[in-house]
PDB file of N, CA and C in Angstrom:
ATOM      1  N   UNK A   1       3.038 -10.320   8.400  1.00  0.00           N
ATOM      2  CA  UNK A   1       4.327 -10.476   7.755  1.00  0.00           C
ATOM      3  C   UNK A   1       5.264 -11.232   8.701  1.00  0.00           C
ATOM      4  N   UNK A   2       5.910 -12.542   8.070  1.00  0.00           N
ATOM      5  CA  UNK A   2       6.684 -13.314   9.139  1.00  0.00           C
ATOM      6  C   UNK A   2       8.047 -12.335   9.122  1.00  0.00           C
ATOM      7  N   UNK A   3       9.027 -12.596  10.554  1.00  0.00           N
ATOM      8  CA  UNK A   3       9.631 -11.893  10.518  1.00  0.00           C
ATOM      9  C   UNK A   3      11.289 -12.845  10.578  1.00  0.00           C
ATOM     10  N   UNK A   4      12.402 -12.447   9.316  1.00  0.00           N
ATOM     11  CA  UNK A   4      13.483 -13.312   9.287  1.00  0.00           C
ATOM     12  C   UNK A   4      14.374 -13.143  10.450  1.00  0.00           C
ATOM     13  N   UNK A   5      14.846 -14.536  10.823  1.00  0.00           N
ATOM     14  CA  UNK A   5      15.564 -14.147  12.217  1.00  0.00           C
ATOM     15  C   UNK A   5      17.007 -14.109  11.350  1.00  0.00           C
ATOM     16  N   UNK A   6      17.891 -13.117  12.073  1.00  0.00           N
ATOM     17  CA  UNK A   6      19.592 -12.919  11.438  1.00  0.00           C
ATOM     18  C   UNK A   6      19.887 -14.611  11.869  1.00  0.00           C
ATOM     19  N   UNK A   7      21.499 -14.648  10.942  1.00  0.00           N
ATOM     20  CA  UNK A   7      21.875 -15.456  11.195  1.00  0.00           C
ATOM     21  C   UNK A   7      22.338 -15.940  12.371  1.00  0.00           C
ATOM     22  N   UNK A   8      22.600 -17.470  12.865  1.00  0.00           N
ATOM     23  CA  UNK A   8      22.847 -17.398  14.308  1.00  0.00           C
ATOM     24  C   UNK A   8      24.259 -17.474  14.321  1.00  0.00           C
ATOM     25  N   UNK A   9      24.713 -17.574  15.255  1.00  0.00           N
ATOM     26  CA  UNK A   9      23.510 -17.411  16.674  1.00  0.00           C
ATOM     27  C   UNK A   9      23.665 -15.925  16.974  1.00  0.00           C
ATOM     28  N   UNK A  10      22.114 -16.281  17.705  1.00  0.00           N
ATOM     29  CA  UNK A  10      21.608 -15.126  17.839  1.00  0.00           C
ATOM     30  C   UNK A  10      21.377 -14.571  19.249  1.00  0.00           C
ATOM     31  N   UNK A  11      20.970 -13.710  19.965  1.00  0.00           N
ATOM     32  CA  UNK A  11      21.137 -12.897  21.309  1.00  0.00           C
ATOM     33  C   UNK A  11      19.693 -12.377  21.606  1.00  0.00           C
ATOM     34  N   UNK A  12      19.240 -12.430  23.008  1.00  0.00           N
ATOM     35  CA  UNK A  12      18.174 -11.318  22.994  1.00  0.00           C
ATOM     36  C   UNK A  12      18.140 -10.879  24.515  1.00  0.00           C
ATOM     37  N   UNK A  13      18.087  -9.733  24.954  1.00  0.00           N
ATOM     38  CA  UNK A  13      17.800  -9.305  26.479  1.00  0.00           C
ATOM     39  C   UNK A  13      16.475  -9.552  26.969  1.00  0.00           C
ATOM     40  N   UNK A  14      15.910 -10.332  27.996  1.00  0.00           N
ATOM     41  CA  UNK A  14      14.926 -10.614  28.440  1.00  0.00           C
ATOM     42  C   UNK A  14      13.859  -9.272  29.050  1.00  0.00           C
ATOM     43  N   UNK A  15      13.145  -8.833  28.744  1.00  0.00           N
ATOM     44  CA  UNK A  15      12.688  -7.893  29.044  1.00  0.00           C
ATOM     45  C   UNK A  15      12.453  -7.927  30.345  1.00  0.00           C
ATOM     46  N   UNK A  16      12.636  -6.742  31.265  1.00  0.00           N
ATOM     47  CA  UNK A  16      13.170  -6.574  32.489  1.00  0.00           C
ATOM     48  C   UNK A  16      11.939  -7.199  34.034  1.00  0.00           C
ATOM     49  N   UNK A  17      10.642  -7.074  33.428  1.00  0.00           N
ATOM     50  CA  UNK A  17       9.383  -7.714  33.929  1.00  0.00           C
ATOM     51  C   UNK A  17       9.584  -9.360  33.496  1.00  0.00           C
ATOM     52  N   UNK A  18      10.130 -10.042  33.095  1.00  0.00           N
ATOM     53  CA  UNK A  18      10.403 -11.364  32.823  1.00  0.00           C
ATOM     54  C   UNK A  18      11.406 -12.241  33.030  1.00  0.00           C
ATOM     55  N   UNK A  19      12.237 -11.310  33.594  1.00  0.00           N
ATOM     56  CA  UNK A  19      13.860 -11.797  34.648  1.00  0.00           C
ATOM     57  C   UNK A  19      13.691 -12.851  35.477  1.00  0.00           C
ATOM     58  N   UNK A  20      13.820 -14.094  35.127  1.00  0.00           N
ATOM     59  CA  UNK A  20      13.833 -14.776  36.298  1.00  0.00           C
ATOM     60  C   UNK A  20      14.898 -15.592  37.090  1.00  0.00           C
ATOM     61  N   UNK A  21      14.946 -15.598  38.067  1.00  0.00           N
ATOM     62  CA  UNK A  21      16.326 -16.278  39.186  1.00  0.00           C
ATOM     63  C   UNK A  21      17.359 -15.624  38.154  1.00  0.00           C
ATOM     64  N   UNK A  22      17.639 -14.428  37.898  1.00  0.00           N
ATOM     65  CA  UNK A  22      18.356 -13.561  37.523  1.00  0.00           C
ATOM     66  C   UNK A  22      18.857 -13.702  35.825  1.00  0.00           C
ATOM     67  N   UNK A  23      18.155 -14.490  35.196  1.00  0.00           N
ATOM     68  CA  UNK A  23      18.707 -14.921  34.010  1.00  0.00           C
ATOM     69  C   UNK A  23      17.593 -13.631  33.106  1.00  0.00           C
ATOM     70  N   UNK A  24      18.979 -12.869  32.565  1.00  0.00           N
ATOM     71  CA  UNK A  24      18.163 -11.812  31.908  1.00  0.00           C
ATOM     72  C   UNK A  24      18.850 -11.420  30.210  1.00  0.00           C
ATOM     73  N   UNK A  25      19.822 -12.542  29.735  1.00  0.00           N
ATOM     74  CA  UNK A  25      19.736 -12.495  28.426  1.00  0.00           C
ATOM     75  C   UNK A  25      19.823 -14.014  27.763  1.00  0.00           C
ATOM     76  N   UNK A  26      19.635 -14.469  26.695  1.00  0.00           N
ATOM     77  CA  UNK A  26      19.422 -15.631  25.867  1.00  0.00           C
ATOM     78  C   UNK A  26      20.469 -15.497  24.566  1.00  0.00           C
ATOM     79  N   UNK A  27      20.760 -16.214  24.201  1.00  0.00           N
ATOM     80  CA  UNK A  27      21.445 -16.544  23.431  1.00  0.00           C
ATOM     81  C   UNK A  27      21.334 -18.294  22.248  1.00  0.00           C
ATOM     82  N   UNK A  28      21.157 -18.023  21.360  1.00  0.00           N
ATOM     83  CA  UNK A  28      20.831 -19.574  20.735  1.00  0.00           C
ATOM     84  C   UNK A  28      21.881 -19.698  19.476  1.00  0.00           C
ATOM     85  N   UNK A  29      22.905 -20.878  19.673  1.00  0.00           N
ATOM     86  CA  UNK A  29      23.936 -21.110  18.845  1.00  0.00           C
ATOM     87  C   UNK A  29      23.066 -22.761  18.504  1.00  0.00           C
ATOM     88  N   UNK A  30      23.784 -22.785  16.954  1.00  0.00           N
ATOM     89  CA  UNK A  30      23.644 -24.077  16.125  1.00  0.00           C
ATOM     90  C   UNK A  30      24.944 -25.431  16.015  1.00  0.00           C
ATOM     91  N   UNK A  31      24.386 -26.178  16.835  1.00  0.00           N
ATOM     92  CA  UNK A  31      25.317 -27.408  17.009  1.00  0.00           C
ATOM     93  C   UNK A  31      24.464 -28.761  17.284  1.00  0.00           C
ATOM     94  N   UNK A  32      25.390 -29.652  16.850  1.00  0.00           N
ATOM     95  CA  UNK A  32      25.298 -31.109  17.406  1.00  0.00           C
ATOM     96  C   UNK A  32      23.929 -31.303  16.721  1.00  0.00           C
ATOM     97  N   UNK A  33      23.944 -31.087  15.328  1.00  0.00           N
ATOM     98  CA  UNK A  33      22.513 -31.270  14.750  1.00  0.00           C
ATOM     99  C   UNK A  33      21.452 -30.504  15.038  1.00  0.00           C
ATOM    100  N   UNK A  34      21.076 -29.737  16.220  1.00  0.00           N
ATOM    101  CA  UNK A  34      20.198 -29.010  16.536  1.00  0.00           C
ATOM    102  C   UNK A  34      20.893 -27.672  17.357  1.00  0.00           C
ATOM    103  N   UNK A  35      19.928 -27.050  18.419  1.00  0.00           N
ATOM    104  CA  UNK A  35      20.204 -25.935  18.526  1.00  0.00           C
ATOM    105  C   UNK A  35      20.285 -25.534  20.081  1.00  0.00           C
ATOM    106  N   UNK A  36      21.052 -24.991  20.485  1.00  0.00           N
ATOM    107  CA  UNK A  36      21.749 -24.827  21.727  1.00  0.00           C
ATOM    108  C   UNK A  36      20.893 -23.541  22.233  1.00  0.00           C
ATOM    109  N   UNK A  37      20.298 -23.621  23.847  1.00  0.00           N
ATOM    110  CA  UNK A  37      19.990 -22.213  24.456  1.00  0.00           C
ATOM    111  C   UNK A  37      20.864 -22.244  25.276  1.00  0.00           C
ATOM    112  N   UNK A  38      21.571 -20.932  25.564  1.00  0.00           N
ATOM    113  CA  UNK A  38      22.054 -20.468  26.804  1.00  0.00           C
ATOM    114  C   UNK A  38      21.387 -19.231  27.334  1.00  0.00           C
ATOM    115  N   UNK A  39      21.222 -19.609  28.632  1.00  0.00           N
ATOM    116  CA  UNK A  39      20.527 -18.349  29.683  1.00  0.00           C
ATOM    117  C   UNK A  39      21.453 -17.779  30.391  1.00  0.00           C
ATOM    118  N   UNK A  40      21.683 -16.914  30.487  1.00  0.00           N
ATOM    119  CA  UNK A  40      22.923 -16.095  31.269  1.00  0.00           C
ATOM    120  C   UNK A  40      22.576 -14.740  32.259  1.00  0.00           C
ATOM    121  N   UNK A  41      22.830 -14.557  33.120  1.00  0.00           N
ATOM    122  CA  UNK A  41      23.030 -13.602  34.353  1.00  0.00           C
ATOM    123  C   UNK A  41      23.324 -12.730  33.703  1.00  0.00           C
ATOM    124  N   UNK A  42      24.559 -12.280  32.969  1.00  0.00           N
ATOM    125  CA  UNK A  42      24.720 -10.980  32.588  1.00  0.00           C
ATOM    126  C   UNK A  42      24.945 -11.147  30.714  1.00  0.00           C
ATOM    127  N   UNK A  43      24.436 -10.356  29.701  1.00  0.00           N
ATOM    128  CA  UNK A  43      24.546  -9.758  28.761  1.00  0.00           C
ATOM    129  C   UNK A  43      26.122 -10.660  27.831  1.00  0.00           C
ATOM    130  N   UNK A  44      26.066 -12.241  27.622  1.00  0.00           N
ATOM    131  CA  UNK A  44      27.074 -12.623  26.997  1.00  0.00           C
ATOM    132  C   UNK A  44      28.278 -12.074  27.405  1.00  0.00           C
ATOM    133  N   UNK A  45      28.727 -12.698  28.975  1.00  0.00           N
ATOM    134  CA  UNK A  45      29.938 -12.659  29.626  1.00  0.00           C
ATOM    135  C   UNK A  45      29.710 -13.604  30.374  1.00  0.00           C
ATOM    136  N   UNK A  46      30.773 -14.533  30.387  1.00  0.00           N
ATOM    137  CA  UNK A  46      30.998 -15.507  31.318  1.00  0.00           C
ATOM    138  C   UNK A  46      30.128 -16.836  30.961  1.00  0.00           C
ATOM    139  N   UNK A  47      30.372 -17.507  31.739  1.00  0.00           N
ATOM    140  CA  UNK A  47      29.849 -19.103  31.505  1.00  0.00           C
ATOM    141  C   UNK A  47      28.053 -18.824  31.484  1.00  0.00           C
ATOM    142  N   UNK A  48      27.388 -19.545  30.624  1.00  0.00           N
ATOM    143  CA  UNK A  48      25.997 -19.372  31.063  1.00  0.00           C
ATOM    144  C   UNK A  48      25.217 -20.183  32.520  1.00  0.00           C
ATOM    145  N   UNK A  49      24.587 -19.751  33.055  1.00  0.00           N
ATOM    146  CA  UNK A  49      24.096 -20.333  34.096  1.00  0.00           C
ATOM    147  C   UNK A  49      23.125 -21.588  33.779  1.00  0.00           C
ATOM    148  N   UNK A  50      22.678 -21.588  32.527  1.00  0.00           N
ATOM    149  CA  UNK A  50      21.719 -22.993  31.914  1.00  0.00           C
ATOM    150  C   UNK A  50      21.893 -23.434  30.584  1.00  0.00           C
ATOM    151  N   UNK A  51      21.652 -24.095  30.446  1.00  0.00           N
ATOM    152  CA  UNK A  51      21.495 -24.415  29.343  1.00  0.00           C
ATOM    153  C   UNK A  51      20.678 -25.383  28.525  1.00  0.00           C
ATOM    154  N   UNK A  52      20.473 -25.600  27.423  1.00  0.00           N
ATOM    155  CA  UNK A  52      19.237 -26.459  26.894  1.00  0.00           C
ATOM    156  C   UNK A  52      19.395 -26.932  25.020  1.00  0.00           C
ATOM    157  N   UNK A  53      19.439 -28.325  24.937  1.00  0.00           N
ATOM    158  CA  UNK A  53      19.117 -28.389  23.372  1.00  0.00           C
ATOM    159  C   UNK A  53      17.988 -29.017  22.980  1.00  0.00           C
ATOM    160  N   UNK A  54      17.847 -28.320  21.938  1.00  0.00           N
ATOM    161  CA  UNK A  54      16.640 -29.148  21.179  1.00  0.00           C
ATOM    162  C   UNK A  54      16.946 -29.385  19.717  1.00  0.00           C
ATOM    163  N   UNK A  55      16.599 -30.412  19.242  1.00  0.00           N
ATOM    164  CA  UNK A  55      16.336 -30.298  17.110  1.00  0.00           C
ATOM    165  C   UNK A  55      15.384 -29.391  16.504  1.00  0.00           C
ATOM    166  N   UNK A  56      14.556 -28.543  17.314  1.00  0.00           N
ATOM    167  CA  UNK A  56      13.482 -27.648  16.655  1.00  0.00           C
ATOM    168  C   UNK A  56      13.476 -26.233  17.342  1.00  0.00           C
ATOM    169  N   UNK A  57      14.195 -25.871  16.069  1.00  0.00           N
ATOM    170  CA  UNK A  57      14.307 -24.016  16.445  1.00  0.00           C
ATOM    171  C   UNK A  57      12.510 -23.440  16.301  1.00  0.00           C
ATOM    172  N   UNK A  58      11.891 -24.020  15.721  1.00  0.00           N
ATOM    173  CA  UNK A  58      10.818 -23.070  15.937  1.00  0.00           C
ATOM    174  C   UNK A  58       9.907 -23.139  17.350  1.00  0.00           C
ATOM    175  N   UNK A  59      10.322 -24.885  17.738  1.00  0.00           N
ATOM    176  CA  UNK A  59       9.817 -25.060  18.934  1.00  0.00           C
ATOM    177  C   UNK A  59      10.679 -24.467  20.099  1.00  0.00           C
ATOM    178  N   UNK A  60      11.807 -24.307  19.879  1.00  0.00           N
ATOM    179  CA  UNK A  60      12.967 -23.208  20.768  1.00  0.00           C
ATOM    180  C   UNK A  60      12.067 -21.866  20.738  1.00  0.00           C
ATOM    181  N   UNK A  61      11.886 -20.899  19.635  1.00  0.00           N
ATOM    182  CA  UNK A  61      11.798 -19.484  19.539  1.00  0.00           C
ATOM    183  C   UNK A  61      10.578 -19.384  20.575  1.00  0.00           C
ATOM    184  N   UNK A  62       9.517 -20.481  19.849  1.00  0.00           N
ATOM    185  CA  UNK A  62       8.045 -20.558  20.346  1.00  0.00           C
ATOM    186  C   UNK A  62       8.272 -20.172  22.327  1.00  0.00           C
ATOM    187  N   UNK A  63       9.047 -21.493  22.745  1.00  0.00           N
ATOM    188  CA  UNK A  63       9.586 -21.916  24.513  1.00  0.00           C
ATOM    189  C   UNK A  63       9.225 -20.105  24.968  1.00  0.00           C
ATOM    190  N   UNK A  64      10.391 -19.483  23.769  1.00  0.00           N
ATOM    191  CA  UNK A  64      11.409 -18.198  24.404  1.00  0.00           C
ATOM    192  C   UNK A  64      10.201 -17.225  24.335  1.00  0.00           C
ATOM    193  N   UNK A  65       9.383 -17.470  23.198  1.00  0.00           N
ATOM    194  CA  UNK A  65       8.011 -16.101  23.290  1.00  0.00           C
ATOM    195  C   UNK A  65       7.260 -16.323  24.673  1.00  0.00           C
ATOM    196  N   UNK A  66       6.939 -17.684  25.051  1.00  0.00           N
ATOM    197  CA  UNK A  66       5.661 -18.229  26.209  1.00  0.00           C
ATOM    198  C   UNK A  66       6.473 -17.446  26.925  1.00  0.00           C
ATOM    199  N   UNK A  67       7.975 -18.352  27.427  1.00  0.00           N
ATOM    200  CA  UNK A  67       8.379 -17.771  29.137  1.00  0.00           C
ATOM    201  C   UNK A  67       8.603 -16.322  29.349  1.00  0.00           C
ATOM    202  N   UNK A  68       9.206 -16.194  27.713  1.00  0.00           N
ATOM    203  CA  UNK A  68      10.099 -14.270  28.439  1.00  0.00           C
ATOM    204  C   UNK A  68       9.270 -13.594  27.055  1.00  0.00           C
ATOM    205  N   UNK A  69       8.725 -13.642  26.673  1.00  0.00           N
ATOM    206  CA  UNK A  69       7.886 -12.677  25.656  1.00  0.00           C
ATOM    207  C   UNK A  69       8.821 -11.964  25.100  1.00  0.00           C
ATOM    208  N   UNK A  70       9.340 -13.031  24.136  1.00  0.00           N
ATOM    209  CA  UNK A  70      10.503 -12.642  23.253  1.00  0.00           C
ATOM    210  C   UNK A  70       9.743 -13.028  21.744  1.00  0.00           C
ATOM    211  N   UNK A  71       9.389 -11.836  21.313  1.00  0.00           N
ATOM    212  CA  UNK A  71       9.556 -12.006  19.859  1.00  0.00           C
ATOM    213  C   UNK A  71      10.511 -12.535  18.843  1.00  0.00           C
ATOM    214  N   UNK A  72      10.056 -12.633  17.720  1.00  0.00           N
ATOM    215  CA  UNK A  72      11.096 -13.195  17.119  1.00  0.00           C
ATOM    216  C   UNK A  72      12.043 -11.712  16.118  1.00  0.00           C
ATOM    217  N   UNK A  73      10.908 -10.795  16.218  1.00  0.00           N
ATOM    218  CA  UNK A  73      12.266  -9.975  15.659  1.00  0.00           C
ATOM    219  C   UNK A  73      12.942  -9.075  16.807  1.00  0.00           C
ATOM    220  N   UNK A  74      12.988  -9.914  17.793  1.00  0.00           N
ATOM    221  CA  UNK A  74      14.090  -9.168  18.875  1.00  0.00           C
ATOM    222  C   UNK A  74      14.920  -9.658  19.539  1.00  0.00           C
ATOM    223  N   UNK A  75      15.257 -10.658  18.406  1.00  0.00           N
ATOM    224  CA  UNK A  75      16.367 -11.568  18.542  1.00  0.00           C
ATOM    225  C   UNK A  75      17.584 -10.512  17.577  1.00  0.00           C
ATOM    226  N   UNK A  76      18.801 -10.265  17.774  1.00  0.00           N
ATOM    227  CA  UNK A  76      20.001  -9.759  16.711  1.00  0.00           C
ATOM    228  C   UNK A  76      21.044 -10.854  17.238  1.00  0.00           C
ATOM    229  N   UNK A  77      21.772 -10.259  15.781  1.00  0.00           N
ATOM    230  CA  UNK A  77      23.000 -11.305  16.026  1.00  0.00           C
ATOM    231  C   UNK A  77      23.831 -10.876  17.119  1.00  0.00           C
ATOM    232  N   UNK A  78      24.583 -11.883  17.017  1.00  0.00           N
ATOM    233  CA  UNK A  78      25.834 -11.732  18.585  1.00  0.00           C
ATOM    234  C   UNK A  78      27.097 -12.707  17.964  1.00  0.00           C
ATOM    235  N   UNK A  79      28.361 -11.693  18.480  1.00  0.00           N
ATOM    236  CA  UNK A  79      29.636 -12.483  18.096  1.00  0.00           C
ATOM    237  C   UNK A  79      29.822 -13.722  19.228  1.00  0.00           C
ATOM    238  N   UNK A  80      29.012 -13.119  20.287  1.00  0.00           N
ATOM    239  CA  UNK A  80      29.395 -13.983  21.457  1.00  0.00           C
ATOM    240  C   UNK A  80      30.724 -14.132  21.873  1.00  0.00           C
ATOM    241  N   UNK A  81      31.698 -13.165  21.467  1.00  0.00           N
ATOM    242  CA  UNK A  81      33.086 -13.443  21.778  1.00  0.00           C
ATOM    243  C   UNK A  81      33.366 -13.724  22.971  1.00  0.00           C
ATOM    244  N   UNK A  82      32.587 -13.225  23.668  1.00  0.00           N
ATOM    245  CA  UNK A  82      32.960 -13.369  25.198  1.00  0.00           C
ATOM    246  C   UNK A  82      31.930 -14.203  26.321  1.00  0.00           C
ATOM    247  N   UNK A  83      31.317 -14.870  25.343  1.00  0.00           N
ATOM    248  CA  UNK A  83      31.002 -15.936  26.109  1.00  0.00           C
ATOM    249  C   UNK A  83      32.100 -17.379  26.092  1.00  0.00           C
ATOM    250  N   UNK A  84      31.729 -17.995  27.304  1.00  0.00           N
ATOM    251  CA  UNK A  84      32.455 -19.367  27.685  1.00  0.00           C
ATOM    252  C   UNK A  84      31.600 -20.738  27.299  1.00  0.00           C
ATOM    253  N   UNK A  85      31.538 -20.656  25.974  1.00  0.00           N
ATOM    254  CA  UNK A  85      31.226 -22.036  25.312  1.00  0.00           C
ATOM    255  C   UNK A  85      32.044 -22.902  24.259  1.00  0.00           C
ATOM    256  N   UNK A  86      32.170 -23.816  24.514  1.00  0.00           N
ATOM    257  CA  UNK A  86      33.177 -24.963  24.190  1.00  0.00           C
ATOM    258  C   UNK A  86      32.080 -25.664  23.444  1.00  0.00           C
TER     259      UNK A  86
END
């Protein structure tokens, strides 16, 4: 059974064995025709430490399962209010 991702953008905590150079949550907002990653140090606060676009969210989700073994239904939504993106 495929699984629907919420609307974006969307949030996920990196599971704690997959932390790397301290980036331990994700976040993926929809712009500029395609789709925005941000990697962040702490839990959607503050500026993200990386960032990345691509035109293909499935080739995005796919990236996020290989590196941090992120499923796709453990992605939820996020207001992101308190992140620093322009």
């Amino acid at each position: 059974m495929k699984h629907e991702l919420p609307k974006l953008p969307i949030g996920c905590r990196i599971p704690e064995a997959r932390v790397i150079k301290g980036i331990s949550y994700l976040e993926i907002h929809e712009g500029d025709g395609g789709f925005y990653l941000y990697q962040y140090e702490n839990e959607n606060i503050g500026t993200p430490k990386w960032d990345s676009w691509t035109d293909d969210l499935a080739d995005l989700l796919q990236d996020c399962k290989t590196f941090w073994d992120i499923d796709n239904s453990l992605w939820k939504s996020c207001t992101c209010e308190s992140s620093n993106i322009e």
